[in-house]
N, C-alpha and C. Protein backbone atom coordinates (compact mmCIF):
# COMPACT_ATOMS: atom_id res chain seq x y z
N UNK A 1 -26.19 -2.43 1.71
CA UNK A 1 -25.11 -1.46 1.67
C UNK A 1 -25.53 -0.21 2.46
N UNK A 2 -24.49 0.17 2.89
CA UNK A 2 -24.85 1.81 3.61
C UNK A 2 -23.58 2.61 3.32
N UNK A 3 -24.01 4.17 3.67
CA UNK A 3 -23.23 4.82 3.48
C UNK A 3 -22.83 5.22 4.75
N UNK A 4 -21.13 5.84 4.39
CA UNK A 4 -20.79 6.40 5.72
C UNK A 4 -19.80 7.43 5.25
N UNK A 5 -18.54 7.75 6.23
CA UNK A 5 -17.87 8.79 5.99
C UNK A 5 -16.75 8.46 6.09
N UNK A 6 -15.70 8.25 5.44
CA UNK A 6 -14.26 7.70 5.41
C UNK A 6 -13.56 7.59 7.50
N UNK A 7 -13.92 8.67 7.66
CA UNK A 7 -13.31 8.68 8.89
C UNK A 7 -14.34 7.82 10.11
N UNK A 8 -14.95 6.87 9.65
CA UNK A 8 -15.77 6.23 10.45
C UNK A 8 -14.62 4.70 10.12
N UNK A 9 -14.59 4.23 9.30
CA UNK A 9 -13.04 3.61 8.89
C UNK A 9 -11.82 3.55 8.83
N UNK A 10 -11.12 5.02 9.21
CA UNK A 10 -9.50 5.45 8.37
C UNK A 10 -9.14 6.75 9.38
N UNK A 11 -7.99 6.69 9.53
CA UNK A 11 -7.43 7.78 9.66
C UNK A 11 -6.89 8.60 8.40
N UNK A 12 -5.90 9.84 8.47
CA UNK A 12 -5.68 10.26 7.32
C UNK A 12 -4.56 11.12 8.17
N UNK A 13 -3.48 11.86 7.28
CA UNK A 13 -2.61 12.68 7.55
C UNK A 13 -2.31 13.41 6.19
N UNK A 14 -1.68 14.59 6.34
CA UNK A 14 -1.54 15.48 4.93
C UNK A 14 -0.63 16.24 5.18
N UNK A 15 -0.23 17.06 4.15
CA UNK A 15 1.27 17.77 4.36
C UNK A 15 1.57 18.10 3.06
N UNK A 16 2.61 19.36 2.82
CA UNK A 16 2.69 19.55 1.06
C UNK A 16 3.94 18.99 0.57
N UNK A 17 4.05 19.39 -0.59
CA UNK A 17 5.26 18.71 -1.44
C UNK A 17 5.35 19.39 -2.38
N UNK A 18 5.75 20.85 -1.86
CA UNK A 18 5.78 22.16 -3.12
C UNK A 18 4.13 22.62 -3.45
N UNK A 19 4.27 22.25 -4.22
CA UNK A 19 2.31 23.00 -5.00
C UNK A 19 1.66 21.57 -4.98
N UNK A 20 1.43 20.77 -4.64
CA UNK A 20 1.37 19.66 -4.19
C UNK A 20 0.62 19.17 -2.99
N UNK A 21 -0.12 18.99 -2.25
CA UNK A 21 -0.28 18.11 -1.43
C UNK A 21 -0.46 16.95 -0.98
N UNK A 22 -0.05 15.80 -0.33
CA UNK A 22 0.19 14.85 0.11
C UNK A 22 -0.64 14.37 1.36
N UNK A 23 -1.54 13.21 1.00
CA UNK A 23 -2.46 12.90 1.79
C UNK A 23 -2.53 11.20 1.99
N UNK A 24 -2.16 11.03 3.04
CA UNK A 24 -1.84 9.21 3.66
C UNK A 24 -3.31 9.04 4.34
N UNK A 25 -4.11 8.19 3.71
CA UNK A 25 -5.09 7.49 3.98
C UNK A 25 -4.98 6.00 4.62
N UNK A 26 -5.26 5.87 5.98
CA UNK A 26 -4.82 5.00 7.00
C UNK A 26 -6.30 3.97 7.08
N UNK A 27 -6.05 2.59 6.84
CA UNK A 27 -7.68 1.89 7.22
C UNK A 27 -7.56 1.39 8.46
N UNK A 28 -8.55 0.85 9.43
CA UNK A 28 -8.44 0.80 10.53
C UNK A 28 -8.18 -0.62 10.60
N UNK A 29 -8.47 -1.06 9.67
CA UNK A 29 -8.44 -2.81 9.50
C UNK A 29 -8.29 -3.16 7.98
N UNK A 30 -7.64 -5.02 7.80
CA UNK A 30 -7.63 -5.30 6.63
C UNK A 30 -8.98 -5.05 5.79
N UNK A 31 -9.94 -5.47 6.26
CA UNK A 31 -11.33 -5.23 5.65
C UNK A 31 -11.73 -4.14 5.03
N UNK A 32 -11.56 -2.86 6.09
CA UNK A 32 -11.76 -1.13 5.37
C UNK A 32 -10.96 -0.98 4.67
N UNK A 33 -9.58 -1.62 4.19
CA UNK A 33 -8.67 -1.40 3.67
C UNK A 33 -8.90 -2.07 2.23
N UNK A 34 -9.56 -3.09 2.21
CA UNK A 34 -10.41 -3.52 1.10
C UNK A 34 -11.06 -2.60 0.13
N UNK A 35 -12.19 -2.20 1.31
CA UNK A 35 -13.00 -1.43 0.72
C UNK A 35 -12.50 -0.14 0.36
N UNK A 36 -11.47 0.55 0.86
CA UNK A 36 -10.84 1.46 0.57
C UNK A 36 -10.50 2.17 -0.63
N UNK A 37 -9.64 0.49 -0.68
CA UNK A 37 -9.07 0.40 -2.06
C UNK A 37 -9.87 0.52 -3.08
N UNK A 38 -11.37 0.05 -3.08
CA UNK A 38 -11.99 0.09 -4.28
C UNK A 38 -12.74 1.31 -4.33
N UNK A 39 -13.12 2.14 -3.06
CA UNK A 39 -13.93 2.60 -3.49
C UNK A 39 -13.31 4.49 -3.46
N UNK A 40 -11.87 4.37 -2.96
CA UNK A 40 -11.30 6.00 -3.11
C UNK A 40 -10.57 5.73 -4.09
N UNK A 41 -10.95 6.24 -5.45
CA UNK A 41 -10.24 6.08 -6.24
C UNK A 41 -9.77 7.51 -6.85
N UNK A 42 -8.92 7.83 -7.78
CA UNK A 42 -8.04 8.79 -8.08
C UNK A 42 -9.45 9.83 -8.59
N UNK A 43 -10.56 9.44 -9.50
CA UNK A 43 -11.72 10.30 -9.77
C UNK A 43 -12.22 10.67 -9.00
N UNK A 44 -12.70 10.49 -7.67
CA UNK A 44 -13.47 10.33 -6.78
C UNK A 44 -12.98 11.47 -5.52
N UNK A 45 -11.52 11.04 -5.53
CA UNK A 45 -10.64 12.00 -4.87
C UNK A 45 -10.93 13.63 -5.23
N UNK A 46 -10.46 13.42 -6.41
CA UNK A 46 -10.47 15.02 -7.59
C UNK A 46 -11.52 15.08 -7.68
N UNK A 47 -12.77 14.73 -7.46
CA UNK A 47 -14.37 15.48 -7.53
C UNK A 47 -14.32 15.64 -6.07
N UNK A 48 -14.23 15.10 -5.02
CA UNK A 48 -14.49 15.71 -3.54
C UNK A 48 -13.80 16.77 -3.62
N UNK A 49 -12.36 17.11 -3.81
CA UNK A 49 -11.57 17.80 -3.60
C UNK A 49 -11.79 19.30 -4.87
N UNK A 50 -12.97 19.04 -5.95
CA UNK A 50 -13.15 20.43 -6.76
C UNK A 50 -13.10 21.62 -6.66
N UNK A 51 -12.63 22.01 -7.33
CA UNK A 51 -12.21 23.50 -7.02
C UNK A 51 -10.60 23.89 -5.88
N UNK A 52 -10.51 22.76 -5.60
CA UNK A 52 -9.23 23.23 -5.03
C UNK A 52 -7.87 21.90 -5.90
N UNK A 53 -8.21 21.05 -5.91
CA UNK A 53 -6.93 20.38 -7.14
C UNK A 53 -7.04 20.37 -8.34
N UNK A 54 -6.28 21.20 -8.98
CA UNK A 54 -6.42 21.95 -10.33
C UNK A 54 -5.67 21.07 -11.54
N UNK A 55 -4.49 20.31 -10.80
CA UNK A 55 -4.22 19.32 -11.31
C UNK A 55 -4.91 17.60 -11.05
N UNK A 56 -3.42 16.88 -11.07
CA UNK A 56 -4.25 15.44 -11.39
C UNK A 56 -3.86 15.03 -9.82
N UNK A 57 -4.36 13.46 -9.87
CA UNK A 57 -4.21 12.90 -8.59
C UNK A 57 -3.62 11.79 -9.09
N UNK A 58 -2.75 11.19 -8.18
CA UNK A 58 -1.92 10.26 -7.92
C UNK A 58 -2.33 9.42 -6.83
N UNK A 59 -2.06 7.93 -6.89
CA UNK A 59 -2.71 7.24 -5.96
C UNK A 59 -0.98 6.28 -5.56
N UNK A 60 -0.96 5.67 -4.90
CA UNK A 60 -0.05 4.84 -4.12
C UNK A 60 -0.48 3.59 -3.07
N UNK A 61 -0.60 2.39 -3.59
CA UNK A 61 -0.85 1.55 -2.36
C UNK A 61 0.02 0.97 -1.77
N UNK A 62 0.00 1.23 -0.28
CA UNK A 62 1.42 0.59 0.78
C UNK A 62 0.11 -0.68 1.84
N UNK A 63 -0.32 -1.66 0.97
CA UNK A 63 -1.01 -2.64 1.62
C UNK A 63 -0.41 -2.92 3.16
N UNK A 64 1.06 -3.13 3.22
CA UNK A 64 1.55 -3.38 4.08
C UNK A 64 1.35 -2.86 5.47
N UNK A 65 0.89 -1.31 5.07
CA UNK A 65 0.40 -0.40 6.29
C UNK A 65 -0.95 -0.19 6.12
N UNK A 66 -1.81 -0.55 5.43
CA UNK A 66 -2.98 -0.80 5.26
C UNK A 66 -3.23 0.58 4.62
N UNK A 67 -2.90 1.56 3.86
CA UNK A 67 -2.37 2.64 3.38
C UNK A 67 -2.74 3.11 2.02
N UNK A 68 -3.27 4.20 1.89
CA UNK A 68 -3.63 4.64 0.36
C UNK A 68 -2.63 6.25 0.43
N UNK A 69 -1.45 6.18 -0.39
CA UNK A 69 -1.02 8.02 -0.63
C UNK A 69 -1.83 8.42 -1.61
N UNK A 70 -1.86 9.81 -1.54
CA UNK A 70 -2.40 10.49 -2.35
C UNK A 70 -1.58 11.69 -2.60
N UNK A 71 -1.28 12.11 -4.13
CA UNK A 71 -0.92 13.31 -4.36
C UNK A 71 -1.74 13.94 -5.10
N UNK A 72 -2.11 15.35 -4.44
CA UNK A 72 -3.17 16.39 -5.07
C UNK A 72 -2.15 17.19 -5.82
N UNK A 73 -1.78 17.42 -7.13
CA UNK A 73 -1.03 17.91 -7.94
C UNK A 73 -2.05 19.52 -8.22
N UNK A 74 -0.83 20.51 -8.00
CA UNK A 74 -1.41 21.49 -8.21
C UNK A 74 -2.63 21.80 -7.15
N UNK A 75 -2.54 22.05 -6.21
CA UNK A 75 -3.75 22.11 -4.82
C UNK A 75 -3.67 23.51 -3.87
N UNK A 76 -2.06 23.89 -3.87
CA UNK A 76 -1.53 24.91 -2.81
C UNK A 76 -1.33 26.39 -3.16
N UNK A 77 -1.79 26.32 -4.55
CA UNK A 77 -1.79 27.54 -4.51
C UNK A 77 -0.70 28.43 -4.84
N UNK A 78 0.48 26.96 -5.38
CA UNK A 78 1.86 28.08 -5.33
C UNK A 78 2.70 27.53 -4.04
N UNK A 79 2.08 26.93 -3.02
CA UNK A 79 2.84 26.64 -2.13
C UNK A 79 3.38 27.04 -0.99
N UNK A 80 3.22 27.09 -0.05
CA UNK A 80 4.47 27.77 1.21
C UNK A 80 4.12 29.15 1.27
N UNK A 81 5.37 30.08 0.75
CA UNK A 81 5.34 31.58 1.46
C UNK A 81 4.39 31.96 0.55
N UNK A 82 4.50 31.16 -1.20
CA UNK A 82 3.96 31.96 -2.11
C UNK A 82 2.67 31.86 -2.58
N UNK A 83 1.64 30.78 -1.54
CA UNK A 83 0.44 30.64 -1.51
C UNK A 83 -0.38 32.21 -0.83
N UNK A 84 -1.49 32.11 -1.08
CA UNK A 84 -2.17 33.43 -0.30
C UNK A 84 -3.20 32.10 0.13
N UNK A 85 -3.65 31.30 -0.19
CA UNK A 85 -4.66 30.32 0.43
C UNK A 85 -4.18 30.50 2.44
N UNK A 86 -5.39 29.68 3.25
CA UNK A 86 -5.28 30.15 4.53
C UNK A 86 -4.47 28.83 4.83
N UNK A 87 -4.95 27.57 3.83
CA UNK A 87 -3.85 25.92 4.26
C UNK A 87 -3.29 25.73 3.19
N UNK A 88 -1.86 26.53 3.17
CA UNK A 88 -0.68 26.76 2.02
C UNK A 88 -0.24 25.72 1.99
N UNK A 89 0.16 24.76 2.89
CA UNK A 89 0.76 23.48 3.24
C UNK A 89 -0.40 22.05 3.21
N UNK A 90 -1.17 22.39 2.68
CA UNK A 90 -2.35 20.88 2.76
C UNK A 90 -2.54 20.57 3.80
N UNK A 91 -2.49 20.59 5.47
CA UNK A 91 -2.53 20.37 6.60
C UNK A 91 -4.16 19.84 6.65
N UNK A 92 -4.80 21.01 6.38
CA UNK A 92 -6.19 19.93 6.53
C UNK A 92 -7.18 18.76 5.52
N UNK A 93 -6.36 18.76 4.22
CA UNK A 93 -6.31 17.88 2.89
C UNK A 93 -6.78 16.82 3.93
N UNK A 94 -5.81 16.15 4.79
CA UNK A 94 -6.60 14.87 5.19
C UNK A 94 -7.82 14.82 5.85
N UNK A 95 -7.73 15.51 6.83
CA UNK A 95 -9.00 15.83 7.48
C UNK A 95 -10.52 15.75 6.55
N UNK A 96 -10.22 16.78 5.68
CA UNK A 96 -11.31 16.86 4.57
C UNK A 96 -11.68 15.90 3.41
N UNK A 97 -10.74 15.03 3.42
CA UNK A 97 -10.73 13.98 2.48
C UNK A 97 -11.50 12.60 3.45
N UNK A 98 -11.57 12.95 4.68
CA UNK A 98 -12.18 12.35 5.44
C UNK A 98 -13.64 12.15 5.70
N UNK A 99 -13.93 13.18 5.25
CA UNK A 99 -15.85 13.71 4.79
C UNK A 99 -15.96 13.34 3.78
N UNK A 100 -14.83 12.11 3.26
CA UNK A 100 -16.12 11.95 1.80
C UNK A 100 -16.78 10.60 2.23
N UNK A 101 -17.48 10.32 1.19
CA UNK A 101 -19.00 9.08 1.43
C UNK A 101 -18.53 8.59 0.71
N UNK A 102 -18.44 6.62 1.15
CA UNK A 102 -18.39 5.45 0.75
C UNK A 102 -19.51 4.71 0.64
N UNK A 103 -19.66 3.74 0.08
CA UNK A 103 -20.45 3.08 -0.03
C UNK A 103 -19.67 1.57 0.17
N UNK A 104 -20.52 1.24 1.77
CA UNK A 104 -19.75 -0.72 2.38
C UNK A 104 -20.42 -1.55 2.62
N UNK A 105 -20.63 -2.72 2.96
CA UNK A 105 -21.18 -3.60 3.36
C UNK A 105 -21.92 -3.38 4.96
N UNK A 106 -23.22 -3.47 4.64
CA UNK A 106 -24.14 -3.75 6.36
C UNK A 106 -23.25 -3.94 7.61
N UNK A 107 -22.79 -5.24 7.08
CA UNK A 107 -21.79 -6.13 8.03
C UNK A 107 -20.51 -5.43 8.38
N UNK A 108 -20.41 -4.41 8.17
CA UNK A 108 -18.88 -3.88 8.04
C UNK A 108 -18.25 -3.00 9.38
N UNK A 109 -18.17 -3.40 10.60
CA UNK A 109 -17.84 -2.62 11.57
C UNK A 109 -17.24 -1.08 11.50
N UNK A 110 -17.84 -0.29 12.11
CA UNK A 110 -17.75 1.44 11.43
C UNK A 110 -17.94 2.01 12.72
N UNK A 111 -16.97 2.88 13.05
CA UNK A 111 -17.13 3.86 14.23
C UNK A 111 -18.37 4.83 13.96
N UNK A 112 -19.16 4.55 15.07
CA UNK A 112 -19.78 5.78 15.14
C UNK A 112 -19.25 7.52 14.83
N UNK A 113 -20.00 7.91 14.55
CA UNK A 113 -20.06 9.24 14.23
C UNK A 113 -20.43 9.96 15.27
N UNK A 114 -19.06 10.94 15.94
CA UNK A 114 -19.62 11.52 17.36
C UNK A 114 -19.35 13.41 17.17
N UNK A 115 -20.41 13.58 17.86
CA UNK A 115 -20.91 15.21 16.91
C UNK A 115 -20.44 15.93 18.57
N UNK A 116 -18.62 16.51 19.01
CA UNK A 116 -18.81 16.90 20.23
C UNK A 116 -19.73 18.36 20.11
């Protein structure tokens, strides 16, 4: 087994939904999408994400798009105009949900990690 970093596997996109943020976790293949599934789970989410989702997390699987949603309940601060946070809207939620560490198989084809 080795470790890596979600975004060596997945894309991701994010966006809010009131006090809320909304985060689409994309696998690059059926396989990462496997592993995905087992290993981002709703706990795992809410400990990377500490200190900023105050509420719970919500998970969603759209297999079909190879796809994990996520809702960070309670994350924004209030939201929109009435956040003072600097990402009122979750915009970089995916991005950052992208730095977390999995644990996959040796065998498991994984983009390099490129440091521009």
């Amino acid at each position: 087994m080795q470790r890596i970093l979600l975004r060596q596997i997945a894309h991701a996109r994010s966006g809010d939904k009131g006090d809320s943020s909304n985060v689409g976790l994309i696998a690059e293949n059926e396989a990462a999408y496997e592993i995905i599934r087992k290993e981002v789970a709703t706990e795992n989410v809410k400990k990377h994400f500490k200190g900023i989702v105050k509420g719970e997390v919500d998970r969603y699987e759209l297999p079909n798009l190879l796809c994990l949603n996520f809702i960070l309940h309670d994350s924004l601060g209030g939201g929109g105009s009435e956040s003072l946070r600097n990402d009122a809207q979750g915009k970089t939620h995916g991005q950052a949900l992208l730095l977390m560490e999995i644990e996959v198989p040796d065998d498991l084809p994984v983009q390099p990690i490129k440091i521009f």
